[in-house]
Protein backbone atom coordinates (compact mmCIF):
# COMPACT_ATOMS: atom_id res chain seq x y z
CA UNK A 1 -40.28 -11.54 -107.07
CA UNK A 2 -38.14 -9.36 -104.92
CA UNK A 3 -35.56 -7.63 -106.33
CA UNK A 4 -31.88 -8.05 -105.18
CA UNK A 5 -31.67 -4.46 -104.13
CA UNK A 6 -34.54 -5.30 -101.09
CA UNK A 7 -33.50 -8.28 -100.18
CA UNK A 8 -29.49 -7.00 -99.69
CA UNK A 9 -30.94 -4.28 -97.23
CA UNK A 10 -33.01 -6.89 -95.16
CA UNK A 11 -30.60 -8.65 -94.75
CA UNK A 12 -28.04 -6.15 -93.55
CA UNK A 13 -30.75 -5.07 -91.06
CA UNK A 14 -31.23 -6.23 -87.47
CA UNK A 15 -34.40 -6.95 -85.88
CA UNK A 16 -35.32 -4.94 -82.78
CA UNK A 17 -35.11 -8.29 -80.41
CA UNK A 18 -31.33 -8.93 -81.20
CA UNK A 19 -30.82 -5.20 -80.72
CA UNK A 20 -31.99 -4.96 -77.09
CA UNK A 21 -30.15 -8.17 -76.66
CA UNK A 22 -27.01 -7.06 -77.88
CA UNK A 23 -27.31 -3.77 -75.89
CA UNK A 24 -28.10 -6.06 -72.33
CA UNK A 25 -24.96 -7.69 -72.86
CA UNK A 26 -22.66 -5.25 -73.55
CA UNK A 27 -24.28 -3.42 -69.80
CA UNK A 28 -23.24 -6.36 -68.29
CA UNK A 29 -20.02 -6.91 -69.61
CA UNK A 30 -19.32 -2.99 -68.43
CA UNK A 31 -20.81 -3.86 -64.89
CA UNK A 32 -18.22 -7.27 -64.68
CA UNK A 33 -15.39 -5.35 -65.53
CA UNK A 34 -15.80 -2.42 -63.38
CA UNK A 35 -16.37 -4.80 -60.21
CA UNK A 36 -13.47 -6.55 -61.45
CA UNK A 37 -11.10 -3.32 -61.22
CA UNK A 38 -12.71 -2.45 -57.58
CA UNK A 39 -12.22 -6.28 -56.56
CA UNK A 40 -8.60 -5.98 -57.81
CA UNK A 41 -7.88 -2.62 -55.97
CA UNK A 42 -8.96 -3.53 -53.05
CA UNK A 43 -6.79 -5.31 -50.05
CA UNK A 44 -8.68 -7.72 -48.66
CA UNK A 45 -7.63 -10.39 -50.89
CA UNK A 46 -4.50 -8.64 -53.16
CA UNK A 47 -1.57 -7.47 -51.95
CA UNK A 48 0.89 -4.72 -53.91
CA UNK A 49 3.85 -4.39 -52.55
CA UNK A 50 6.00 -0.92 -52.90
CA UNK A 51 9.31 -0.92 -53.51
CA UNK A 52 11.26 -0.91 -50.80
CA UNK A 53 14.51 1.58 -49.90
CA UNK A 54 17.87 -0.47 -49.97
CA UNK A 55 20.67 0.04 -47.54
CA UNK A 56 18.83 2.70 -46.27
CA UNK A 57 20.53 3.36 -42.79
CA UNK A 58 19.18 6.60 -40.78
CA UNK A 59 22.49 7.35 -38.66
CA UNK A 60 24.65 7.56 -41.88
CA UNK A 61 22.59 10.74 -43.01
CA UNK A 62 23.77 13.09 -40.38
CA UNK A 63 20.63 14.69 -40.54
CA UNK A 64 17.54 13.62 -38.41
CA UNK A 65 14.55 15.44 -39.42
CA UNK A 66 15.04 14.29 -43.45
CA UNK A 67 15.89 10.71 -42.09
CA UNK A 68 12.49 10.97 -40.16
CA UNK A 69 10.30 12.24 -43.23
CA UNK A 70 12.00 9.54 -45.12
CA UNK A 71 11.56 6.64 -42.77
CA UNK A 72 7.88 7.72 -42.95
CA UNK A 73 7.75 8.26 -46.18
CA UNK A 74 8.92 5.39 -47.95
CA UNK A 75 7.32 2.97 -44.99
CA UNK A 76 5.43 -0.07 -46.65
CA UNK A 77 3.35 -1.27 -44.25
CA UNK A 78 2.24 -4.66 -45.15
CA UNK A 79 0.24 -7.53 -43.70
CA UNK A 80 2.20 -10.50 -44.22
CA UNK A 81 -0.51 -12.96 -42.90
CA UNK A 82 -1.66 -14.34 -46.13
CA UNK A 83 1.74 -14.91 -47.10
CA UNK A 84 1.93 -17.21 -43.84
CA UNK A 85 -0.02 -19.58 -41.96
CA UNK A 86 2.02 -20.65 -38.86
CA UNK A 87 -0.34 -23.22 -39.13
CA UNK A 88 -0.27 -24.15 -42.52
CA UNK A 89 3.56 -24.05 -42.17
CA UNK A 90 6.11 -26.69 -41.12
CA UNK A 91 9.19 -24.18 -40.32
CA UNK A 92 11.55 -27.27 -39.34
CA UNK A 93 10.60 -28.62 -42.38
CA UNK A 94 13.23 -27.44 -45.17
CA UNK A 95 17.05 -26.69 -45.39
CA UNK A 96 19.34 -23.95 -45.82
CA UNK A 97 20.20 -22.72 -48.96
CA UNK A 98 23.09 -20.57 -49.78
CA UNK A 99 22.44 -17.22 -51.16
CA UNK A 100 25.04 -14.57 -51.57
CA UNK A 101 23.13 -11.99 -52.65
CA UNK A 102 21.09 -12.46 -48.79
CA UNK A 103 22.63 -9.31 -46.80
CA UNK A 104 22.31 -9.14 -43.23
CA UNK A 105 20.00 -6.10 -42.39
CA UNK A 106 22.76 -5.58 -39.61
CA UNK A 107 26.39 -5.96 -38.55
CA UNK A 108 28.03 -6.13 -35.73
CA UNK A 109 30.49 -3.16 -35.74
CA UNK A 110 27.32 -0.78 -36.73
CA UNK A 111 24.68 -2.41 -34.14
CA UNK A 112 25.74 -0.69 -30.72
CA UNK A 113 24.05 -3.44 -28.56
CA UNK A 114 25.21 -6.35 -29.27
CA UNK A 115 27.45 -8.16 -26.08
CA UNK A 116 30.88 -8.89 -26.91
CA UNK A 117 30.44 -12.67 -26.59
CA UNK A 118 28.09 -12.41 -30.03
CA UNK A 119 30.10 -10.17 -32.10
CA UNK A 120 32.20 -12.67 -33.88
CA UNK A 121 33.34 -10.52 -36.59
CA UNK A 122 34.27 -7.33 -34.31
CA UNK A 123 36.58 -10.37 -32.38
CA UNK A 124 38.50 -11.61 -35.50
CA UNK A 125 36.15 -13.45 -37.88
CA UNK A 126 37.29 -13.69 -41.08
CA UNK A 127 34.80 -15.74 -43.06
CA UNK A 128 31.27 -14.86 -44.00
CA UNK A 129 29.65 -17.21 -45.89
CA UNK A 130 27.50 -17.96 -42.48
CA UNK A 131 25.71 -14.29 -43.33
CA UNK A 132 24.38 -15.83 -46.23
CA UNK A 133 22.25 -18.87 -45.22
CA UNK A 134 18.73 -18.57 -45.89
CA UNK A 135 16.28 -21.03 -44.15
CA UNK A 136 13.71 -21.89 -46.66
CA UNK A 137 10.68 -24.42 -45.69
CA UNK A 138 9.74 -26.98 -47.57
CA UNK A 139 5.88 -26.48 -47.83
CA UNK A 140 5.63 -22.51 -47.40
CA UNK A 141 7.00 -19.17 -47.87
CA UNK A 142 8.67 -17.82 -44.55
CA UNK A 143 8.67 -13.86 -45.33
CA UNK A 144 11.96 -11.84 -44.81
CA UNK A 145 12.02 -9.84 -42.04
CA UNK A 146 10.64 -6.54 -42.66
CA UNK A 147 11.69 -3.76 -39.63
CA UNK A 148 8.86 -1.50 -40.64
CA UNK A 149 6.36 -4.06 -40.20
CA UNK A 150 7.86 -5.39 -36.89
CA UNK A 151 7.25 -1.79 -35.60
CA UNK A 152 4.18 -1.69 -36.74
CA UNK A 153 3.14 -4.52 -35.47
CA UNK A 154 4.54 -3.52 -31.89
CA UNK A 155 3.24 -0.02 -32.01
CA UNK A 156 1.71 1.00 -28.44
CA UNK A 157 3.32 -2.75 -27.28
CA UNK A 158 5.78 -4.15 -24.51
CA UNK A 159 7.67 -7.24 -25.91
CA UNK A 160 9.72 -9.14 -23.24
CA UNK A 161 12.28 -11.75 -23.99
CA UNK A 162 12.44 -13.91 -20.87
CA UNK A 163 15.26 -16.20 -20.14
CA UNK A 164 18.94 -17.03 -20.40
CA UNK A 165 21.71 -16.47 -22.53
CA UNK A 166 20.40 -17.31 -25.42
CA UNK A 167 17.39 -15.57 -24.88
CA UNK A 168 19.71 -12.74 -24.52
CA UNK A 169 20.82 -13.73 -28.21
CA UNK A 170 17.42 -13.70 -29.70
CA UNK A 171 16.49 -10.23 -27.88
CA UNK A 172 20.02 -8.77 -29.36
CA UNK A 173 19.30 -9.60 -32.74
CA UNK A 174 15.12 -8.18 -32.78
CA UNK A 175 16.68 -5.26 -31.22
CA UNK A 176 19.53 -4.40 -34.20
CA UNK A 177 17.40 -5.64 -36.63
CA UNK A 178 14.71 -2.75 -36.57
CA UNK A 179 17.07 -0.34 -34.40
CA UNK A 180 19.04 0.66 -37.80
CA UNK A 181 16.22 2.53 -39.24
CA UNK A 182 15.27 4.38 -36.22
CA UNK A 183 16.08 8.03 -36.11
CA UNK A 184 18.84 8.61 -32.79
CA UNK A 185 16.80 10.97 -31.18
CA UNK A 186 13.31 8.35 -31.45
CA UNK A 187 15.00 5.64 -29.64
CA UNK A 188 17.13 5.01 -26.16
CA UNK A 189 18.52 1.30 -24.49
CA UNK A 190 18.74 1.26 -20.37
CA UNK A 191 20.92 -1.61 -19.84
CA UNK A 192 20.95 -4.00 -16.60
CA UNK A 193 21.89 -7.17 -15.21
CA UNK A 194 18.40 -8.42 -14.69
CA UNK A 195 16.51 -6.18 -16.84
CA UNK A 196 16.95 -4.56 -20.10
CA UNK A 197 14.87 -2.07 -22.32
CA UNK A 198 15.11 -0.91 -26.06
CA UNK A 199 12.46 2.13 -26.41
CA UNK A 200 11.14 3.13 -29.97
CA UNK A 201 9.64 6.53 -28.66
CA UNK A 202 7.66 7.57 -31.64
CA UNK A 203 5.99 4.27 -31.53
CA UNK A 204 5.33 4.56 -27.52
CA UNK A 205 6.95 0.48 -27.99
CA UNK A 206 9.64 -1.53 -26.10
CA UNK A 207 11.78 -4.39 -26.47
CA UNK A 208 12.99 -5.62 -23.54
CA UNK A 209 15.06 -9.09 -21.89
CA UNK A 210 14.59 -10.14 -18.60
CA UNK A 211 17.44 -12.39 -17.20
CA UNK A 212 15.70 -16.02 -15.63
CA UNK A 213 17.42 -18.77 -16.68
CA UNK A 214 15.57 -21.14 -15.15
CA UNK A 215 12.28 -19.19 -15.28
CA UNK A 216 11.81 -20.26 -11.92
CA UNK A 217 14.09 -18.71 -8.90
CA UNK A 218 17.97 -20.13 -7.95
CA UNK A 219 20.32 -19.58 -5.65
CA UNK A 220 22.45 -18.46 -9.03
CA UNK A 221 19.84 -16.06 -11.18
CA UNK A 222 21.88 -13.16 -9.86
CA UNK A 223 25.06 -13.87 -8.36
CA UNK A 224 26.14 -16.52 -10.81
CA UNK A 225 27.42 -19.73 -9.32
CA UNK A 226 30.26 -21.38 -11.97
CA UNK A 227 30.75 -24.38 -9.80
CA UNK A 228 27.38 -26.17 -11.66
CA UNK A 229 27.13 -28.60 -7.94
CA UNK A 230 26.29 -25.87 -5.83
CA UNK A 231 22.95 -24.44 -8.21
CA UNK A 232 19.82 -24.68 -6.05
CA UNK A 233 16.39 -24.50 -7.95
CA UNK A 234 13.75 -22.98 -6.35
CA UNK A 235 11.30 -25.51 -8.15
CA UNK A 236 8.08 -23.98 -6.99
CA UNK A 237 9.13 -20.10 -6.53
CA UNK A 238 8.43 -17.72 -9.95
CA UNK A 239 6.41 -14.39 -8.37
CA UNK A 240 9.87 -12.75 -7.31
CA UNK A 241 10.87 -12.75 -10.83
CA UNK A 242 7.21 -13.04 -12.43
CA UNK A 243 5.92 -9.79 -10.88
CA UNK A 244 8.16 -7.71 -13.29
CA UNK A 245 6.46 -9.78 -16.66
CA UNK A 246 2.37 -8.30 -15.46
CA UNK A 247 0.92 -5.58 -18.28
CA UNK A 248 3.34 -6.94 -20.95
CA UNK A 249 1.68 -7.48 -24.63
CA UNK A 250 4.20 -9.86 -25.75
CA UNK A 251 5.94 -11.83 -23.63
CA UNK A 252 8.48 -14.96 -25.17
CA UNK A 253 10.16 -17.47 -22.94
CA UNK A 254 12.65 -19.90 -22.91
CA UNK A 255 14.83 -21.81 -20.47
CA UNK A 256 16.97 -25.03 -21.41
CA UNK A 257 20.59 -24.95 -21.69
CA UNK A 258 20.61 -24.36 -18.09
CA UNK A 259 19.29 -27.42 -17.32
CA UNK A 260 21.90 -29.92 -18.80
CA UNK A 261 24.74 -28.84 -16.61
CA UNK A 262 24.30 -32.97 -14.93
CA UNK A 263 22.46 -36.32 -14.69
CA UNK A 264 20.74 -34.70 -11.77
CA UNK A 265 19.73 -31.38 -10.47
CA UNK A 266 19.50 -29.96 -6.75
CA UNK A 267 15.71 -28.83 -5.69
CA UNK A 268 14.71 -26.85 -3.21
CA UNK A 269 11.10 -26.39 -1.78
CA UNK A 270 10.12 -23.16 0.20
CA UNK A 271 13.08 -21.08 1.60
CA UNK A 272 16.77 -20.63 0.98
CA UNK A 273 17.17 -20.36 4.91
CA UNK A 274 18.37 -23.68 5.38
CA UNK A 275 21.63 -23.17 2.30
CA UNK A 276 22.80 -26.75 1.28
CA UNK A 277 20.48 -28.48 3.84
CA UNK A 278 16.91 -28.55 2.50
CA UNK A 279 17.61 -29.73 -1.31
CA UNK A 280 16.49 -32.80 -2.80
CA UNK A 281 18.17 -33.83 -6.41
CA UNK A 282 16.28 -35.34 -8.75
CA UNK A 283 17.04 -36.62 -12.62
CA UNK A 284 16.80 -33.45 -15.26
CA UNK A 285 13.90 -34.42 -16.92
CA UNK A 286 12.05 -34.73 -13.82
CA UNK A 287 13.31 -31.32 -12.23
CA UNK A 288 12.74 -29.56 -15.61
CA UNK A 289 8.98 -30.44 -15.66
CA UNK A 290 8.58 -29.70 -12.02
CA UNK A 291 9.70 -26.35 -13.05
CA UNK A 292 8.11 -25.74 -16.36
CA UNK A 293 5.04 -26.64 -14.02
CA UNK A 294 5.42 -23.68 -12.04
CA UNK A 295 5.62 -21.58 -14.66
CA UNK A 296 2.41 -22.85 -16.35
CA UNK A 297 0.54 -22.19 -13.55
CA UNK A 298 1.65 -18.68 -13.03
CA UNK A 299 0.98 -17.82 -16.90
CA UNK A 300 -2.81 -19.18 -16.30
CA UNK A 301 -3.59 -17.58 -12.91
CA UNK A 302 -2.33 -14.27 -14.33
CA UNK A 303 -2.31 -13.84 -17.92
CA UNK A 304 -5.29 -12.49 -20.06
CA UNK A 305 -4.67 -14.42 -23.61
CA UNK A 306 -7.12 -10.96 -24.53
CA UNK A 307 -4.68 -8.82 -23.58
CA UNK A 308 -1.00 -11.09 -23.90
CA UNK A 309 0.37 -13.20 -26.14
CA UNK A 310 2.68 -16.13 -25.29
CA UNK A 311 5.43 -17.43 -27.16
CA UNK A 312 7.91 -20.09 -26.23
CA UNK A 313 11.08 -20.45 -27.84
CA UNK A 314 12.31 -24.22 -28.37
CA UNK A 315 15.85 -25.41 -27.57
CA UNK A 316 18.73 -23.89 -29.22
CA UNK A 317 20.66 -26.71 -29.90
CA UNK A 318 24.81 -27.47 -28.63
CA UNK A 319 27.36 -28.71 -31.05
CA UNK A 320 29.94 -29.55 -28.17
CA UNK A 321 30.74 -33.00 -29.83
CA UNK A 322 31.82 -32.92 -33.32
CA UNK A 323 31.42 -36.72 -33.76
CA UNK A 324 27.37 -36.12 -34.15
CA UNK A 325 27.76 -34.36 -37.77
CA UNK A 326 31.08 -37.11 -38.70
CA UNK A 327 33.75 -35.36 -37.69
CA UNK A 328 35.67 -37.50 -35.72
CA UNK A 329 38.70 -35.23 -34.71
CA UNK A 330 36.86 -34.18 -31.46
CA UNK A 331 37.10 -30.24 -32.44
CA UNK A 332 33.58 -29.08 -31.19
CA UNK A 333 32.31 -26.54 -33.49
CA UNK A 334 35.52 -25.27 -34.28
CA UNK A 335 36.80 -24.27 -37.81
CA UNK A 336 33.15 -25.01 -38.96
CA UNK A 337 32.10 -23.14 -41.90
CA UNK A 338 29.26 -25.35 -43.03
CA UNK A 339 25.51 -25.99 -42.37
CA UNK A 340 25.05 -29.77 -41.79
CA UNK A 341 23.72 -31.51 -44.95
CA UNK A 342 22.16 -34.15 -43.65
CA UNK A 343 18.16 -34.13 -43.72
CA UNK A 344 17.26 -33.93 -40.41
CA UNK A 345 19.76 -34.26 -38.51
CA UNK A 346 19.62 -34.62 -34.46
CA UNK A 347 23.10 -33.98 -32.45
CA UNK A 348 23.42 -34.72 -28.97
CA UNK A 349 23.16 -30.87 -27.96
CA UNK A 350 19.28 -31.38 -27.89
CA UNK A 351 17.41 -33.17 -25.61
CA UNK A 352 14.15 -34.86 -26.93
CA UNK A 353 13.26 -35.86 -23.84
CA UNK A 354 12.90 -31.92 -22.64
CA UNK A 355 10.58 -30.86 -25.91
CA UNK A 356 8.78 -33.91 -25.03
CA UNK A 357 8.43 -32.34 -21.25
CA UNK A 358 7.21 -29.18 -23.03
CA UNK A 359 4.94 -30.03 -25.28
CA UNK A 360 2.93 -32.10 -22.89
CA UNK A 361 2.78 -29.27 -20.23
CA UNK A 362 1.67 -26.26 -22.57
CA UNK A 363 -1.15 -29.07 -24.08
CA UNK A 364 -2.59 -28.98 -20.29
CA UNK A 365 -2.71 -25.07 -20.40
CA UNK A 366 -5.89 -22.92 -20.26
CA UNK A 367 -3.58 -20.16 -21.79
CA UNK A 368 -2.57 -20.53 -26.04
CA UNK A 369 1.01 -20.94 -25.83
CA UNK A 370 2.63 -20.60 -29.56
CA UNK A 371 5.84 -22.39 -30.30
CA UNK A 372 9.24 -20.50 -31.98
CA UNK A 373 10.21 -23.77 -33.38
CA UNK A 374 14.09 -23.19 -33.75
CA UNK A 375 15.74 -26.30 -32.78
CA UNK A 376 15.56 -28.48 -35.54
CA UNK A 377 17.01 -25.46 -38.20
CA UNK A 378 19.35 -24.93 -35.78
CA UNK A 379 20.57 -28.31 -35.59
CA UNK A 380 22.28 -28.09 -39.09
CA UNK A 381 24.11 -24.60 -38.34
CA UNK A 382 26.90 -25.68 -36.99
CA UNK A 383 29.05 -22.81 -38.42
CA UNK A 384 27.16 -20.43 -36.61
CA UNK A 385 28.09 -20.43 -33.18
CA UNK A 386 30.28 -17.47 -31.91
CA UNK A 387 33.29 -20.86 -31.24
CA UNK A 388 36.46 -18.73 -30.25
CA UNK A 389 35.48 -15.08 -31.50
CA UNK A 390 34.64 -14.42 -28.31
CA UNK A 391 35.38 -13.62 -24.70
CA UNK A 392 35.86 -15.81 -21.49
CA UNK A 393 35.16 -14.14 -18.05
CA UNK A 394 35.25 -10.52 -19.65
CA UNK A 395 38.44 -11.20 -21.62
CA UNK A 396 38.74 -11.66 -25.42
CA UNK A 397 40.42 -14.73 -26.35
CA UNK A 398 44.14 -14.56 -27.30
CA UNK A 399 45.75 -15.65 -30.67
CA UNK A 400 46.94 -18.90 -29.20
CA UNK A 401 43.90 -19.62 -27.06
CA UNK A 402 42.22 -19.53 -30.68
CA UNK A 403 44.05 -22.39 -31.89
CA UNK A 404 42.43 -24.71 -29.36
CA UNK A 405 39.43 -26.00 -30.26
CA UNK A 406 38.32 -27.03 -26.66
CA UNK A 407 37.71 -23.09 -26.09
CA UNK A 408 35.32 -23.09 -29.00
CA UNK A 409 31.73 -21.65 -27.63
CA UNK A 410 29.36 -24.03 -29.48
CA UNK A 411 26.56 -22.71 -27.27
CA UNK A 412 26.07 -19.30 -28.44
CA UNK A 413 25.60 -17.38 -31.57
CA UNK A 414 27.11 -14.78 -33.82
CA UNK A 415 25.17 -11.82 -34.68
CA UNK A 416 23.93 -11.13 -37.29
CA UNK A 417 23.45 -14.98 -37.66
CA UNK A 418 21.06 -17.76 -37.03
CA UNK A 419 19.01 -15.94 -34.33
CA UNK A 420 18.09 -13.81 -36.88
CA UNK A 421 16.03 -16.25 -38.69
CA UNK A 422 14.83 -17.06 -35.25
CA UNK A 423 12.99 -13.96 -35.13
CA UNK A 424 12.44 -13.83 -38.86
CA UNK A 425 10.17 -16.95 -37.96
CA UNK A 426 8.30 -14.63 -34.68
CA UNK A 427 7.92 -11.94 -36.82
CA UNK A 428 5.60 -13.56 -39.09
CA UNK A 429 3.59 -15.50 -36.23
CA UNK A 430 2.61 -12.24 -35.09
């Protein structure tokens, strides 16, 4: 018989096996959770994100050295790559949503460099709403453009923004949206009519445009020709423009709205020598790909994909006939102060037949070509075009020249606007 006394202490004891059981687990459950803490802490996988500065604008201090340890200071540098795959990611898939609390990171009475035909609110516009649309894909997250990353990414780097007008547009913006929170004294802009460069000095980094509206040469690249029937296209010349684009890191083209000045275009093999004598015309489409041609073979015989990266920037769309988006009182873009609503709407101002063109030409390349896709989020801004808060041959447009809707540039943007989200988009492809 075993008295209770005993048998209460067996029980309450454990056998050595359980113990050195017990004891293994509890090692291992120490070893999991401290891999667990260095898997969590470190970045290949997680991301933390500081806190960023707000309204944090360098030339407002006054003083340059505190603005510089600051700017290094409080500098997040972040990877956005695992936030997005340009491949994963359908940009012209999604719509523009209206958020007030969406600042521009810019404006255009504090950016110095911004061409009078783009500064809509420093020539009399009144409403703002157009600040506040943010383009938000359907399928992704497209990150918000982040100037400290863009200069980090471009650190040691030549960007060049080759191209017309509009390229002009998208170089503007890139350039006022990191140039705010750049010390004076670490940055300097040498303006021309063919070629212009922004410098970021501490970063040994420019941003620069180069003026080819066709890409290839014209008798109008540098003494513009208005009277559209007179432009000759040098259809197979690019290497008196294309020598200035060797030893570049980034280079990002476009050329379209030059093109759909007619049903036909005049081309022009070899010289200029014979003037009106030696053209041929043929339709756009076919002129445009004889062109785009040239171009494709001059980024393959000279590029090094190791060394370069290419970027193309789609067609920015026209609104020049208000009857696409319903509006049937023939006013252009004028008085517009609303993104389309319509999903996926497709004006007139863009010319399927010309991405078509594209698309098939960079296939054939040796050299990876990425596409800004722009047009089709473009399409539904028709309130952001610069209309009449702008300037025509050098002049600002009167009060009563406002009031006519036929002087309405539909072509161009404002800034800060649309091209913004332009480069918001090539920021996070690179």
């Amino acid at each position: 018989m075993i008295s209770s006394g005993l048998m209460k202490h067996r029980r309450g004891k454990l056998s050595f096996p359980i113990i050195i059981i017990i004891v293994c687990v509890l090692v291992f459950i120490a070893v999991l959770y401290a891999e667990r803490l260095s898997f969590i802490s470190s970045k290949s996988i997680f991301k933390f994100k500081t806190c960023q500065r707000k309204n944090t604008n360098p030339k407002s201090t006054g003083d340059d050295k505190r603005v510089e340890e600051e700017y290094v200071l409080n500098a997040s540098w972040i990877d956005d790559r695992f936030d997005f795959d340009s491949k994963e990611c359908n940009v012209a898939n999604g719509k523009w949503v209206f958020n007030h609390s969406i600042k521009p990171l810019y404006i255009d009475t504090s950016c110095p460099y911004i061409d009078r035909q783009f500064s809509c609110v420093k020539n009399g516009r009144i409403d703002s709403d157009y600040h506040h649309w943010e383009w938000q894909p359907k399928d992704c997250t497209l990150p918000r453009f982040n100037p400290e990353l863009a200069l980090r990414k471009l650190q040691g780097k030549r960007v060049l923004f080759v191209g017309d007008s509009l390229q002009r547009n998208q170089w503007e913006s890139f350039v006022c949206l990191v140039e705010w929170i750049i010390p004076e004294k670490h940055k300097s802009m040498k303006l021309g009519p063919i070629h212009s460069i922004f410098k970021v000095k501490e970063y040994n980094a420019t941003i620069e445009f180069y003026w080819a509206p066709y890409i290839v040469e014209s008798n109008t690249d540098i003494n513009i020709i208005g009277d559209t029937r007179k432009r000759i296209i040098k259809v197979d010349a690019i290497m008196d423009r294309a020598k200035n684009w060797s030893g570049v890191d980034i280079l990002v083209f476009n050329t379209y709205v030059w093109w759909m000045s007619g049903l036909r275009i005049k081309l022009l093999w070899g010289s200029f020598a014979n003037g009106d004598e030696g053209y041929e015309e043929f339709d756009t489409p076919i002129a445009y790909k004889l062109a785009l041609k040239t171009w494709a073979n001059w980024v393959d015989s000279t590029i090094n994909p190791n060394k370069t990266r290419v970027f193309f920037t789609t067609m920015s769309p026209t609104h020049t006939r208000s009857e696409d988006w319903g509006n049937k009182k023939d006013t252009r873009c004028f008085n517009e102060t609303q993104p389309v609503k319509k999903n996926k709407h497709w004006g007139s101002g863009s010319d399927k037949r010309i991405m078509s063109i594209v698309a098939k030409v960079v296939k054939k390349m040796k050299v990876p070509v990425t596409f800004i896709n722009i047009t089709q989020i473009s399409e539904y801004r028709i309130d952001g075009h610069s209309s009449v808060y702008t300037e025509n041959g050098g002049k600002l447009l009167t009060e009563e020249e406002r009031t006519h809707p036929h002087n309405a540039d539909c072509i161009h943007w404002c800034l800060p606007g649309v091209p913004d989200t332009w480069n918001q988009i090539f920021l996070a492809m690179l």
